[in-house]
PDB file of N, CA and C in Angstrom:
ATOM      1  N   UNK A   1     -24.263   1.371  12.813  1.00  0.00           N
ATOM      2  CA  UNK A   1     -23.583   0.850  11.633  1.00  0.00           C
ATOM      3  C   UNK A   1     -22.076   0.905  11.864  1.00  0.00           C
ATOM      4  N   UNK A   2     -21.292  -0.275  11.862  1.00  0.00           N
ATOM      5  CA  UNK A   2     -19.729  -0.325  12.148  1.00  0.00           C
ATOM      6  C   UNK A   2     -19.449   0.291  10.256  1.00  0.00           C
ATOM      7  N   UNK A   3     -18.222   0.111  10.632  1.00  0.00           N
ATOM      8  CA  UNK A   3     -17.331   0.974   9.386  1.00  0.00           C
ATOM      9  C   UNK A   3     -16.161   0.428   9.431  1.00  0.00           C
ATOM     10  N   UNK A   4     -16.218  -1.420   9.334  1.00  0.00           N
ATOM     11  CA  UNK A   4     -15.449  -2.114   9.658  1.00  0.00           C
ATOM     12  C   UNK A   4     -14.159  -2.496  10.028  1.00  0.00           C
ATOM     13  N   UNK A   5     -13.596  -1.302  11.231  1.00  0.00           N
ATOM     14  CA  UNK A   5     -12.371  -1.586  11.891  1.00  0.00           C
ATOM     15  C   UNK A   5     -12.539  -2.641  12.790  1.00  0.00           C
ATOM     16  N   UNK A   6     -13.468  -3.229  12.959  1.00  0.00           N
ATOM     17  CA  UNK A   6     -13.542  -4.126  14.154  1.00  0.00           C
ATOM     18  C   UNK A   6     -13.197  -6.198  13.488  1.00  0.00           C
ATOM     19  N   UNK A   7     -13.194  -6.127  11.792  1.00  0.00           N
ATOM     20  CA  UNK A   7     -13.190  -7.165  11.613  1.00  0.00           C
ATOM     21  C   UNK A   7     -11.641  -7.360  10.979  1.00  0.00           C
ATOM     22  N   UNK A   8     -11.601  -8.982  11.630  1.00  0.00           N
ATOM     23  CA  UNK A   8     -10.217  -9.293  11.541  1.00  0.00           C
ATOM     24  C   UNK A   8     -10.235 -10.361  10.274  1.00  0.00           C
ATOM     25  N   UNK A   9      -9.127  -9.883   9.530  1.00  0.00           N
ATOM     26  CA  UNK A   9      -8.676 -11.156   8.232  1.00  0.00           C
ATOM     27  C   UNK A   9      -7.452 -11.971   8.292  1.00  0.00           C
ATOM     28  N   UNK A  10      -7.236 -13.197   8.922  1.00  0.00           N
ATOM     29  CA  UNK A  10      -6.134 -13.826   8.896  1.00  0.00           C
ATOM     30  C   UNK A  10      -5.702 -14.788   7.740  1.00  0.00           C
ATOM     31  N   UNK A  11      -5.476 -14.188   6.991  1.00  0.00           N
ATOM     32  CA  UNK A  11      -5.415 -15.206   5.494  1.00  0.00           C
ATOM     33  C   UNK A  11      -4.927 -14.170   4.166  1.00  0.00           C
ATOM     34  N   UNK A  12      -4.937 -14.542   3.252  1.00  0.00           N
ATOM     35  CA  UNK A  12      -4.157 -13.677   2.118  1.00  0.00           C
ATOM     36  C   UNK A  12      -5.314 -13.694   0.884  1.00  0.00           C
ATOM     37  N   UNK A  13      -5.534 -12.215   0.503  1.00  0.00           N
ATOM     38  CA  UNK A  13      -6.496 -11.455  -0.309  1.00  0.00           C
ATOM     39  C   UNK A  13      -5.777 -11.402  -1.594  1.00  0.00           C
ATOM     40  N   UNK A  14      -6.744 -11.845  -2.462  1.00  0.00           N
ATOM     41  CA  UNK A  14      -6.458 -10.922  -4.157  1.00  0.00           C
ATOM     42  C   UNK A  14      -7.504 -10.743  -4.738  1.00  0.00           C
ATOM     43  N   UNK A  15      -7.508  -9.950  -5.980  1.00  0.00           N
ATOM     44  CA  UNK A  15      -8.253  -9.437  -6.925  1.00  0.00           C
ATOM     45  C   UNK A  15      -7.569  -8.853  -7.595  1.00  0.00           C
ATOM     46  N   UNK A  16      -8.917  -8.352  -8.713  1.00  0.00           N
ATOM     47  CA  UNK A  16      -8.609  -7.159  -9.526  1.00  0.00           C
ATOM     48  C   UNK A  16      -9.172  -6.275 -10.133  1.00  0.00           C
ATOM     49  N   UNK A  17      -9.755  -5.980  -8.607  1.00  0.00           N
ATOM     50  CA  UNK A  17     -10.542  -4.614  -7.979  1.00  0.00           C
ATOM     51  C   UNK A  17      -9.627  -3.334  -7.059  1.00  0.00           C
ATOM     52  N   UNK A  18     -10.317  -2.537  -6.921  1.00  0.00           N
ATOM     53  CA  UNK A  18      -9.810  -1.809  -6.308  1.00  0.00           C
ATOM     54  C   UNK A  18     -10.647  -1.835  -4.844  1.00  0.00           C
ATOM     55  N   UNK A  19      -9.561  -1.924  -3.591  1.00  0.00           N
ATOM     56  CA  UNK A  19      -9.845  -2.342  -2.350  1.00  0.00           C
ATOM     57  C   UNK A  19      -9.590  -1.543  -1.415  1.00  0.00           C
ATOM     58  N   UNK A  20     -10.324  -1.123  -0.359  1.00  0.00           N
ATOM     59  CA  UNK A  20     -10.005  -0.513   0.858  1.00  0.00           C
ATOM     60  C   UNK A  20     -10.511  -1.153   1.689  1.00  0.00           C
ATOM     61  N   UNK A  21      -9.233  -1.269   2.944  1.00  0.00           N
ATOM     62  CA  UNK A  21      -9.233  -2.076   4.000  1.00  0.00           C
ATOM     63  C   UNK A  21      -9.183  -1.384   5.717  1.00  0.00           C
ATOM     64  N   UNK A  22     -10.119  -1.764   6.337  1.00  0.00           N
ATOM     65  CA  UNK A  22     -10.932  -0.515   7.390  1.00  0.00           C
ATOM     66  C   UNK A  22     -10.259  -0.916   8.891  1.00  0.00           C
ATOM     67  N   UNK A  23     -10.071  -2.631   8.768  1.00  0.00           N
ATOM     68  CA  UNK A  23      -9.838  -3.337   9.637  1.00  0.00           C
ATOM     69  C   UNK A  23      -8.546  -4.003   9.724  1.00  0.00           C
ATOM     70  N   UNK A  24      -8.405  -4.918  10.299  1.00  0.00           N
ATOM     71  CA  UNK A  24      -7.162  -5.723  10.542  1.00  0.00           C
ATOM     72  C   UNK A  24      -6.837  -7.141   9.621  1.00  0.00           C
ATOM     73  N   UNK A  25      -6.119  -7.012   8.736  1.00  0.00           N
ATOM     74  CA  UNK A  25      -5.682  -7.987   7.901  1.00  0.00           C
ATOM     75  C   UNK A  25      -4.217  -8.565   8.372  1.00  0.00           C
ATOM     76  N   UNK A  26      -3.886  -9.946   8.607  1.00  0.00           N
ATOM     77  CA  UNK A  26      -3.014 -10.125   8.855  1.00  0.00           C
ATOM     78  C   UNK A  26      -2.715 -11.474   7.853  1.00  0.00           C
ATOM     79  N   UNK A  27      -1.716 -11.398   6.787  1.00  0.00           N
ATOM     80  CA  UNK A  27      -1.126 -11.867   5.362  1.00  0.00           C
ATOM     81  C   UNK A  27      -0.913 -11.381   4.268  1.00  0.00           C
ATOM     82  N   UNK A  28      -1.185 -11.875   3.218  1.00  0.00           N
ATOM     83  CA  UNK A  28      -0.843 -11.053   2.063  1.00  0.00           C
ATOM     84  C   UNK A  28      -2.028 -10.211   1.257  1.00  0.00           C
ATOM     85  N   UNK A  29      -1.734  -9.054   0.331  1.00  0.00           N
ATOM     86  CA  UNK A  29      -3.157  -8.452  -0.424  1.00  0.00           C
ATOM     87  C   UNK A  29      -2.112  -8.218  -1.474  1.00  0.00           C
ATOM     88  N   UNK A  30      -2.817  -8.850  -2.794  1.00  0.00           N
ATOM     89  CA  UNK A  30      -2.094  -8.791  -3.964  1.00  0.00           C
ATOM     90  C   UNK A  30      -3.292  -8.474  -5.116  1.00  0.00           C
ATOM     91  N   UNK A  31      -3.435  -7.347  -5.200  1.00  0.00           N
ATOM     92  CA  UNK A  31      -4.212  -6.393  -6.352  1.00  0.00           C
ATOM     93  C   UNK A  31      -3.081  -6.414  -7.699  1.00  0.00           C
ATOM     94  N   UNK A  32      -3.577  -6.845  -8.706  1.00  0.00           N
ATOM     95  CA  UNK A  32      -2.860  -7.353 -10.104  1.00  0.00           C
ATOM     96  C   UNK A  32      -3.690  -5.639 -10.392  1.00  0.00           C
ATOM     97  N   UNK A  33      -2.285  -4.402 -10.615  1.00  0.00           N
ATOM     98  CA  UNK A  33      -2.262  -3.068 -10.866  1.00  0.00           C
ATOM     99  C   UNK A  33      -3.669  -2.159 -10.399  1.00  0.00           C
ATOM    100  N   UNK A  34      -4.273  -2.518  -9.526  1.00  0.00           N
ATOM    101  CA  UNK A  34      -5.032  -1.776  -9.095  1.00  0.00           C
ATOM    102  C   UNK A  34      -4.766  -1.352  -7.536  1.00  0.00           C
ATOM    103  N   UNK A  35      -5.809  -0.073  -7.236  1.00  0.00           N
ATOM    104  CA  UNK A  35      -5.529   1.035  -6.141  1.00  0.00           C
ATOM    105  C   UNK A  35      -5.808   0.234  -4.766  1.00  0.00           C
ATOM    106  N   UNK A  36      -4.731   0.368  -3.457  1.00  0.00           N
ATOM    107  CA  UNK A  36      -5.330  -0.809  -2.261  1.00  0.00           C
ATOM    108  C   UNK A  36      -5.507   0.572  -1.497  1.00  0.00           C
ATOM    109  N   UNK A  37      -6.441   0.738  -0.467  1.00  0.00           N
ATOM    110  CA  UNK A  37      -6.250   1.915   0.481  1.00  0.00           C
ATOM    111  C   UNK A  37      -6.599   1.215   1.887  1.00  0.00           C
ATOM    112  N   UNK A  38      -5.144   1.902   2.776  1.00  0.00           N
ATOM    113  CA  UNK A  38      -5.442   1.151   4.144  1.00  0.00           C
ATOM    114  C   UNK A  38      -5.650   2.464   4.659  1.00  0.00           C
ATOM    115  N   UNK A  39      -7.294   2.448   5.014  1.00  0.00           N
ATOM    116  CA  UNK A  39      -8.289   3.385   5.382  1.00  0.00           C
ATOM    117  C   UNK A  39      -7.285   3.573   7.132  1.00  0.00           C
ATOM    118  N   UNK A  40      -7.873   5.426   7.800  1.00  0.00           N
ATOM    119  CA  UNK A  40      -7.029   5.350   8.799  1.00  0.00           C
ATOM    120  C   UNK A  40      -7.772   4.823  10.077  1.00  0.00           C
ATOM    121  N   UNK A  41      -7.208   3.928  10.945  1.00  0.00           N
ATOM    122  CA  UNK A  41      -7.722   3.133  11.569  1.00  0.00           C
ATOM    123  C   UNK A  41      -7.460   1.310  11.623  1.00  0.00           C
ATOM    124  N   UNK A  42      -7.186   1.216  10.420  1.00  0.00           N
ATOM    125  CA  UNK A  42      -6.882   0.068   9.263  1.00  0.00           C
ATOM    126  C   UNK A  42      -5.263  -0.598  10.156  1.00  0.00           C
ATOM    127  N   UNK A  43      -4.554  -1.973  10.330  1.00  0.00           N
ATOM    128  CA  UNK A  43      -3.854  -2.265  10.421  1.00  0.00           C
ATOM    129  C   UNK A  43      -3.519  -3.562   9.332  1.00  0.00           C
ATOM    130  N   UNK A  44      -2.386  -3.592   8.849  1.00  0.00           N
ATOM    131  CA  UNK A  44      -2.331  -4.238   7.749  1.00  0.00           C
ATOM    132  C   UNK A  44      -0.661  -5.201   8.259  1.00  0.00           C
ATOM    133  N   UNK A  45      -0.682  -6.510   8.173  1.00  0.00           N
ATOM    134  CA  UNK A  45       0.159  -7.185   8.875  1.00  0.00           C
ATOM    135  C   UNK A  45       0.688  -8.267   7.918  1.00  0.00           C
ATOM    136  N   UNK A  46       1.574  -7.837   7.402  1.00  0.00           N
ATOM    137  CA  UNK A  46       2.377  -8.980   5.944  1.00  0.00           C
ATOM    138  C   UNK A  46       2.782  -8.460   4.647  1.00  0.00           C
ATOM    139  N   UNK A  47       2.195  -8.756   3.839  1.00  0.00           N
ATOM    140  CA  UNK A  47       2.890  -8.206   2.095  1.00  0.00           C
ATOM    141  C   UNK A  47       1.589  -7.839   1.615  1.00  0.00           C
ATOM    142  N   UNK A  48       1.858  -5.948   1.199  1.00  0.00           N
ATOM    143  CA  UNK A  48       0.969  -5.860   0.213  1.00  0.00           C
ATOM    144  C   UNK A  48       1.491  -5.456  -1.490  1.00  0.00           C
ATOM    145  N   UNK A  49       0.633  -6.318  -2.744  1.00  0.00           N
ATOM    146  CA  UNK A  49       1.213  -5.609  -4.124  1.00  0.00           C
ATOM    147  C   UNK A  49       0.055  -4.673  -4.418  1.00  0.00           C
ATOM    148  N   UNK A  50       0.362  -3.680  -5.446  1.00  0.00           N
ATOM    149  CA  UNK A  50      -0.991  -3.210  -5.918  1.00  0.00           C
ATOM    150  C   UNK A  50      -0.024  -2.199  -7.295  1.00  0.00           C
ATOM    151  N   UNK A  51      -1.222  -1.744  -7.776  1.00  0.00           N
ATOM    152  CA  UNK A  51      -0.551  -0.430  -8.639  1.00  0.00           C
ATOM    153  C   UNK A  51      -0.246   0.582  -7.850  1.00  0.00           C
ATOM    154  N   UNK A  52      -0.948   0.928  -7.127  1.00  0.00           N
ATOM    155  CA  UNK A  52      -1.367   2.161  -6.279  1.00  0.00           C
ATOM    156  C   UNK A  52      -1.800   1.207  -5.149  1.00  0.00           C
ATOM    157  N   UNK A  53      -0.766   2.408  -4.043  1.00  0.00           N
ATOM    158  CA  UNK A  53      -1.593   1.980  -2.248  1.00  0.00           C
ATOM    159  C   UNK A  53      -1.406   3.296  -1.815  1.00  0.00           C
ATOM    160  N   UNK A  54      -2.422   3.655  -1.241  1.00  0.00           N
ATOM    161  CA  UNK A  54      -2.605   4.574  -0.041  1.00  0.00           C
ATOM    162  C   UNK A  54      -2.884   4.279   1.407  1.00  0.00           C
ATOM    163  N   UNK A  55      -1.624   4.700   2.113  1.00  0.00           N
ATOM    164  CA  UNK A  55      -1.448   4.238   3.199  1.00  0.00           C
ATOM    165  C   UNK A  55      -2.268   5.431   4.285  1.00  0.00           C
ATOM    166  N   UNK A  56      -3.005   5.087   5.192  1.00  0.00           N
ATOM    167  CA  UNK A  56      -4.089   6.181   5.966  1.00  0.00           C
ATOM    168  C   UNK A  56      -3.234   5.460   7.446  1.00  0.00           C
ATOM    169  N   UNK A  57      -3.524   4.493   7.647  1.00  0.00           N
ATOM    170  CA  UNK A  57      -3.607   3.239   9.009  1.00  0.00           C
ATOM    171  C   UNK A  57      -2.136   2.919   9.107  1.00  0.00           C
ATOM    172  N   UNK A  58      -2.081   1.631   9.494  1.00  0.00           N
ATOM    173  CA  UNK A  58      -0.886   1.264  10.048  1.00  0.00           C
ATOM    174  C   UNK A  58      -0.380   0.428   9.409  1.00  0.00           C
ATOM    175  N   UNK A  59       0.628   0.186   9.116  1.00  0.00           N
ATOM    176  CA  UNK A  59       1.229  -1.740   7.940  1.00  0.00           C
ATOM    177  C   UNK A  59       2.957  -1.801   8.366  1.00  0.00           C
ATOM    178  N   UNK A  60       2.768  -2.682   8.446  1.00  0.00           N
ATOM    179  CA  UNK A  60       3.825  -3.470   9.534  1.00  0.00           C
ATOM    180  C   UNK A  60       4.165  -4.975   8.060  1.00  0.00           C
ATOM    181  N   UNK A  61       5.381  -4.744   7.325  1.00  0.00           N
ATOM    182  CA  UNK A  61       5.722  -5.686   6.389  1.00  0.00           C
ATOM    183  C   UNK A  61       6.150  -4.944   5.571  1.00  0.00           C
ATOM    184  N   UNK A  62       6.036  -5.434   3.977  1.00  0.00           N
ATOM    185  CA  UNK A  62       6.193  -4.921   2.751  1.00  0.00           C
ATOM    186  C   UNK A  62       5.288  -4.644   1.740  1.00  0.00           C
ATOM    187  N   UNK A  63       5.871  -3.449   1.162  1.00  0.00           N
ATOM    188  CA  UNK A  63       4.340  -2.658  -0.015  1.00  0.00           C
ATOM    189  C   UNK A  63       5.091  -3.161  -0.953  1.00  0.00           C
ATOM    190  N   UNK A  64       4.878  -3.099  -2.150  1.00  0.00           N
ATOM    191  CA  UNK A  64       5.327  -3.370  -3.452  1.00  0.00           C
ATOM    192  C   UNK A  64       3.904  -2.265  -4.381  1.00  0.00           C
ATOM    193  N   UNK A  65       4.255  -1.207  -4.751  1.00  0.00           N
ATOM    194  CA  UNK A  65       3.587  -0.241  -5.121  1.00  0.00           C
ATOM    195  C   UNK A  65       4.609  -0.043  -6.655  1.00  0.00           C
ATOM    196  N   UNK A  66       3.942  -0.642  -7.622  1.00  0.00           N
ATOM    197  CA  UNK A  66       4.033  -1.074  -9.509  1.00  0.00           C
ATOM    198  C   UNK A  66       3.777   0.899  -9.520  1.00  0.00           C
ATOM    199  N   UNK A  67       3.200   1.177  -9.357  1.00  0.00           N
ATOM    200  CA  UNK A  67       2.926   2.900  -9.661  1.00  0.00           C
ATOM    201  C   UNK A  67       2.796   4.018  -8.889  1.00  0.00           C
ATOM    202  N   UNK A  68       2.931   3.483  -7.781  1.00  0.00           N
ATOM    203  CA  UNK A  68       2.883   5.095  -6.716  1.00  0.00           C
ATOM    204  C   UNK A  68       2.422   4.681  -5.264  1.00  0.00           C
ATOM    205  N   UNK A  69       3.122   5.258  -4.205  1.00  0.00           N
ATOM    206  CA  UNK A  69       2.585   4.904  -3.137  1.00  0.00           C
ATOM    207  C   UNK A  69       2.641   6.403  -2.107  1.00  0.00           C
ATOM    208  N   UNK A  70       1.378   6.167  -1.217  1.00  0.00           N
ATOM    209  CA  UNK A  70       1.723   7.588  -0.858  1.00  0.00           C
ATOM    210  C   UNK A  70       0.586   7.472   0.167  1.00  0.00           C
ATOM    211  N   UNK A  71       1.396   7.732   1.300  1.00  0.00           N
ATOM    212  CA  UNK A  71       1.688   7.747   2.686  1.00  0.00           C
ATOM    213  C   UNK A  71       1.140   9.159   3.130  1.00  0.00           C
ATOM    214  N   UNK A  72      -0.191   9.006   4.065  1.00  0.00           N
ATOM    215  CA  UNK A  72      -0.937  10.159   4.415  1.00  0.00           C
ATOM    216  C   UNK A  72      -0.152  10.286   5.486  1.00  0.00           C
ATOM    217  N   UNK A  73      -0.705  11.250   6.296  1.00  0.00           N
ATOM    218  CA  UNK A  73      -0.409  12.003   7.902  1.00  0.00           C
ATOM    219  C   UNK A  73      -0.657  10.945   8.511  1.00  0.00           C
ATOM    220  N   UNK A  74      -1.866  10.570   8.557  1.00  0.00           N
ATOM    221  CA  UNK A  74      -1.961   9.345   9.493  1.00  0.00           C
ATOM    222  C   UNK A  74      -1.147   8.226   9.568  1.00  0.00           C
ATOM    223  N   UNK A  75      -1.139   7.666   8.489  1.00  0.00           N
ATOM    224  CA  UNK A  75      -0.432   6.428   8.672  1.00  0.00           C
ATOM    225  C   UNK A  75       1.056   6.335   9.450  1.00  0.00           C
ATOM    226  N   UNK A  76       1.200   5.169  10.144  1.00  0.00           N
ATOM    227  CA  UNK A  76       2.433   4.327  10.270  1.00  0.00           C
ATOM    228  C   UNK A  76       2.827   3.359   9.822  1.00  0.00           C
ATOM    229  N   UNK A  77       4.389   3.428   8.973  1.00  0.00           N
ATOM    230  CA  UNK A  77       4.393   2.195   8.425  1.00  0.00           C
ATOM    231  C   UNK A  77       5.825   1.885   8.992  1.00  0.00           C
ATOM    232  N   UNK A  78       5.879   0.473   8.873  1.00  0.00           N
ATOM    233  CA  UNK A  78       6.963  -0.381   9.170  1.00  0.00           C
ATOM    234  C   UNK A  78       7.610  -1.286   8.507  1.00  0.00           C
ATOM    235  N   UNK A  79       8.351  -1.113   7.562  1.00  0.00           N
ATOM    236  CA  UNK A  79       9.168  -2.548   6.870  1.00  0.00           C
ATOM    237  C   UNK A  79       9.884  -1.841   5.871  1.00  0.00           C
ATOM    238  N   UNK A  80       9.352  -2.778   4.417  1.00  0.00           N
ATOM    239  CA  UNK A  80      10.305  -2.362   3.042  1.00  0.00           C
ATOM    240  C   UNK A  80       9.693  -2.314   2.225  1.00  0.00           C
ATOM    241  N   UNK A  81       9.838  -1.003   1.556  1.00  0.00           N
ATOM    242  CA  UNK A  81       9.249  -0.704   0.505  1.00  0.00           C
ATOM    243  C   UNK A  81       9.466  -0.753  -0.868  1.00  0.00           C
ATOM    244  N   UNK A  82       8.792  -1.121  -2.105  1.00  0.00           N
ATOM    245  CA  UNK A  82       9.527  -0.556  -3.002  1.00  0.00           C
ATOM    246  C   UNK A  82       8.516  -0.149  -3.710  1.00  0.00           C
ATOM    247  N   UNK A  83       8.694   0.899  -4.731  1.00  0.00           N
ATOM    248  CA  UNK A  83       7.878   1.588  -5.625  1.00  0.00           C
ATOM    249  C   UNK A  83       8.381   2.846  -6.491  1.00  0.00           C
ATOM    250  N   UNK A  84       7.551   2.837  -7.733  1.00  0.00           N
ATOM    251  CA  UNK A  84       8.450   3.952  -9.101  1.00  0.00           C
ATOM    252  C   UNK A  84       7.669   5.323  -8.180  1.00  0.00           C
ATOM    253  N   UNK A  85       7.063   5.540  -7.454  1.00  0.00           N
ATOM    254  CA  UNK A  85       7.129   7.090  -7.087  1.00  0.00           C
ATOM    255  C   UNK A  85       6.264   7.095  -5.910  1.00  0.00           C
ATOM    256  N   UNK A  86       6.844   8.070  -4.494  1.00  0.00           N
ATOM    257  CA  UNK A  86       6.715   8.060  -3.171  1.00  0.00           C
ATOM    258  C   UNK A  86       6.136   9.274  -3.027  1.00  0.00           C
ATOM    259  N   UNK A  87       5.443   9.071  -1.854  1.00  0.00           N
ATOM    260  CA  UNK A  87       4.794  10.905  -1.626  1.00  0.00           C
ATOM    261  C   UNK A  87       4.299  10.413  -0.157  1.00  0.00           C
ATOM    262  N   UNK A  88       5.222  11.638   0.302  1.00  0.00           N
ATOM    263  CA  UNK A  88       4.686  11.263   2.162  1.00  0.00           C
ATOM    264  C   UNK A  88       4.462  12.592   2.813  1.00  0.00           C
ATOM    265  N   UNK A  89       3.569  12.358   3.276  1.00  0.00           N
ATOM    266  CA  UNK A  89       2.432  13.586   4.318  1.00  0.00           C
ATOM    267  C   UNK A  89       3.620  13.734   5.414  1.00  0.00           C
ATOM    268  N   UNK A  90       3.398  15.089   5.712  1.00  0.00           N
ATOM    269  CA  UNK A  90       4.359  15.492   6.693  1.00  0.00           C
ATOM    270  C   UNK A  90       3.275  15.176   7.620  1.00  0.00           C
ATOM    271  N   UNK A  91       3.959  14.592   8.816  1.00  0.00           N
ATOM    272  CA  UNK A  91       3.249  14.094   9.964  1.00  0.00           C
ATOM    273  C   UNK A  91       2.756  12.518  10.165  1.00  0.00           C
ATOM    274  N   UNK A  92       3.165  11.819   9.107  1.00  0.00           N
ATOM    275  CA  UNK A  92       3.285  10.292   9.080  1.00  0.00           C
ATOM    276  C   UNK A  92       4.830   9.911   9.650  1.00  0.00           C
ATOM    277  N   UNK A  93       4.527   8.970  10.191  1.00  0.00           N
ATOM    278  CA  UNK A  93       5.705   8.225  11.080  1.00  0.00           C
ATOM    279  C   UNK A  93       6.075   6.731  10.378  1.00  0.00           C
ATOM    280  N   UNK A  94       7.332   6.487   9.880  1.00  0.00           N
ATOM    281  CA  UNK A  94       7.826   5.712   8.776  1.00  0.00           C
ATOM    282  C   UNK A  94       9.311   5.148   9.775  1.00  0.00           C
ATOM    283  N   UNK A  95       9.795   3.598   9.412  1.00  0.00           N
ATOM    284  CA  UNK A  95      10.832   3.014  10.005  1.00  0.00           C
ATOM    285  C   UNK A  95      11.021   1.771   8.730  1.00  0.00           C
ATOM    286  N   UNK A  96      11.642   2.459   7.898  1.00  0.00           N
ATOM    287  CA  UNK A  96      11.238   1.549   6.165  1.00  0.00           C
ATOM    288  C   UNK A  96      12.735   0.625   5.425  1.00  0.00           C
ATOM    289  N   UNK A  97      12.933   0.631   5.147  1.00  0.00           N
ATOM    290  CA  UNK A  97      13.866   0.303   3.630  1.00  0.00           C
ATOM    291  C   UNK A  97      13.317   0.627   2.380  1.00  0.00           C
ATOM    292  N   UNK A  98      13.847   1.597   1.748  1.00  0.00           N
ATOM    293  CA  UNK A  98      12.633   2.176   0.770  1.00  0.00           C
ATOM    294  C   UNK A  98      13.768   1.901  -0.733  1.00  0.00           C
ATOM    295  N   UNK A  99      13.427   0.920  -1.294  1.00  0.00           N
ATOM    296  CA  UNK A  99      13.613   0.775  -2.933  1.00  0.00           C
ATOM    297  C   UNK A  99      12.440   1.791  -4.118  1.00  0.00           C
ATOM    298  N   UNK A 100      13.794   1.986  -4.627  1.00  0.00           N
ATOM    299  CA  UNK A 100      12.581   2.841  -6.105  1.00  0.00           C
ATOM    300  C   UNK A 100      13.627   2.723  -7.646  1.00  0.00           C
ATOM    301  N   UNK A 101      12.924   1.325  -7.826  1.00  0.00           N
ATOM    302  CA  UNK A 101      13.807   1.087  -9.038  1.00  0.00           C
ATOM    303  C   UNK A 101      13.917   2.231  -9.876  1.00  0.00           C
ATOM    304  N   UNK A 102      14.822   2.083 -10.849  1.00  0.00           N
ATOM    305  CA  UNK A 102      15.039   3.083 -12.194  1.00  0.00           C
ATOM    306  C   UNK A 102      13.791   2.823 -13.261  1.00  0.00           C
ATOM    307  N   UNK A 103      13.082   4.137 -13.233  1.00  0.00           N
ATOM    308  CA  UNK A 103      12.045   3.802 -14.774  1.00  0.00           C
ATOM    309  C   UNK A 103      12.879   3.624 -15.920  1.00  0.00           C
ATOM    310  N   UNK A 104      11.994   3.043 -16.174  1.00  0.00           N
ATOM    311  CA  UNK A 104      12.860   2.614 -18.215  1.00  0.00           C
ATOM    312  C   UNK A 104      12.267   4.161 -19.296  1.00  0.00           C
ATOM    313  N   UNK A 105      13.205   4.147 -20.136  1.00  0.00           N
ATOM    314  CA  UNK A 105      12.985   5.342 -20.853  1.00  0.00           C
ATOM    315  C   UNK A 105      11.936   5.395 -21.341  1.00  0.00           C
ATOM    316  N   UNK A 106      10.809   6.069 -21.711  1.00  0.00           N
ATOM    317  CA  UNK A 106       9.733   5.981 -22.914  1.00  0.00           C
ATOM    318  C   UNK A 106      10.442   5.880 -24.238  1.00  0.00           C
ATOM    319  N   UNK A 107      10.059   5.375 -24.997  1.00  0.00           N
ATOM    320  CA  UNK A 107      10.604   5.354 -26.372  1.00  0.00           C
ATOM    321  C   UNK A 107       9.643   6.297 -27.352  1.00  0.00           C
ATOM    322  N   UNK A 108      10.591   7.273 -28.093  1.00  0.00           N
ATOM    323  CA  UNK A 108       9.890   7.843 -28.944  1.00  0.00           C
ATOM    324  C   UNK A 108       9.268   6.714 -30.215  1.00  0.00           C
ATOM    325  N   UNK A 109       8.065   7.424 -30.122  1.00  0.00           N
ATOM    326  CA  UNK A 109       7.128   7.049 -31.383  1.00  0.00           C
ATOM    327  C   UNK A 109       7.580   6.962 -32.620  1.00  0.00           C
ATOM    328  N   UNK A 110       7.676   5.687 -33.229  1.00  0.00           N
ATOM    329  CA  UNK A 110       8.039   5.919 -34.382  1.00  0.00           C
ATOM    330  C   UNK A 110       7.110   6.710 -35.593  1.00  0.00           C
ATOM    331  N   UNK A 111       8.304   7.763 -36.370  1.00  0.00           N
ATOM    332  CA  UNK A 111       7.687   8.564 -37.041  1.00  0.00           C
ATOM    333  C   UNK A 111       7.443   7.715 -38.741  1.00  0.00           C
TER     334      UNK A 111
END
């Protein structure tokens, strides 16, 4: 039984599911606020959006992470990032441009 690092995607993915990717994608993956995980082993080649990405594998481009992105031991990543909150495994290897816009205030509840 493979555990699909061996299959290749040359073309650009969406949904709005939550996705983990085992193998080699090369274009875009645009998850409308849901979790993307590039499983380790995984190479990911172009633009990914999501709410949440967890990076395991390798990605070579840009994340756009709406809610959190966070970068295991394993992974290598390469490009530009942006996202409202970062978390990186000591022992991951990173060569980035890393944006993290300003959150907007919560507004108290009106009483």
């Amino acid at each position: 039984m493979s555990n699909g690092q061996s299959i290749v995607i040359k073309g650009d993915i969406s949904g709005g599911e939550d996705l983990v990717i085992a193998g080699r994608v090369e274009g875009s993956i645009t998850l409308n606020g849901r979790v993307l995980t590039l499983a380790a082993g995984s190479h990911v080649v172009g633009e990914v959006e999501a709410g949440t990405v967890i990076v395991s594998g390798k990605m070579n481009g840009t994340i756009e992470a709406k809610d959190r992105l966070d970068i295991k031991s394993t992974a290598e990543v390469q490009g530009q990032l942006s996202t409202a909150k970062l978390i990186i495994a000591d022992g991951s290897q990173m060569k980035a441009k890393i944006e993290m816009p300003a959150r907007k205030p919560r507004l108290a509840e009106a009483s």
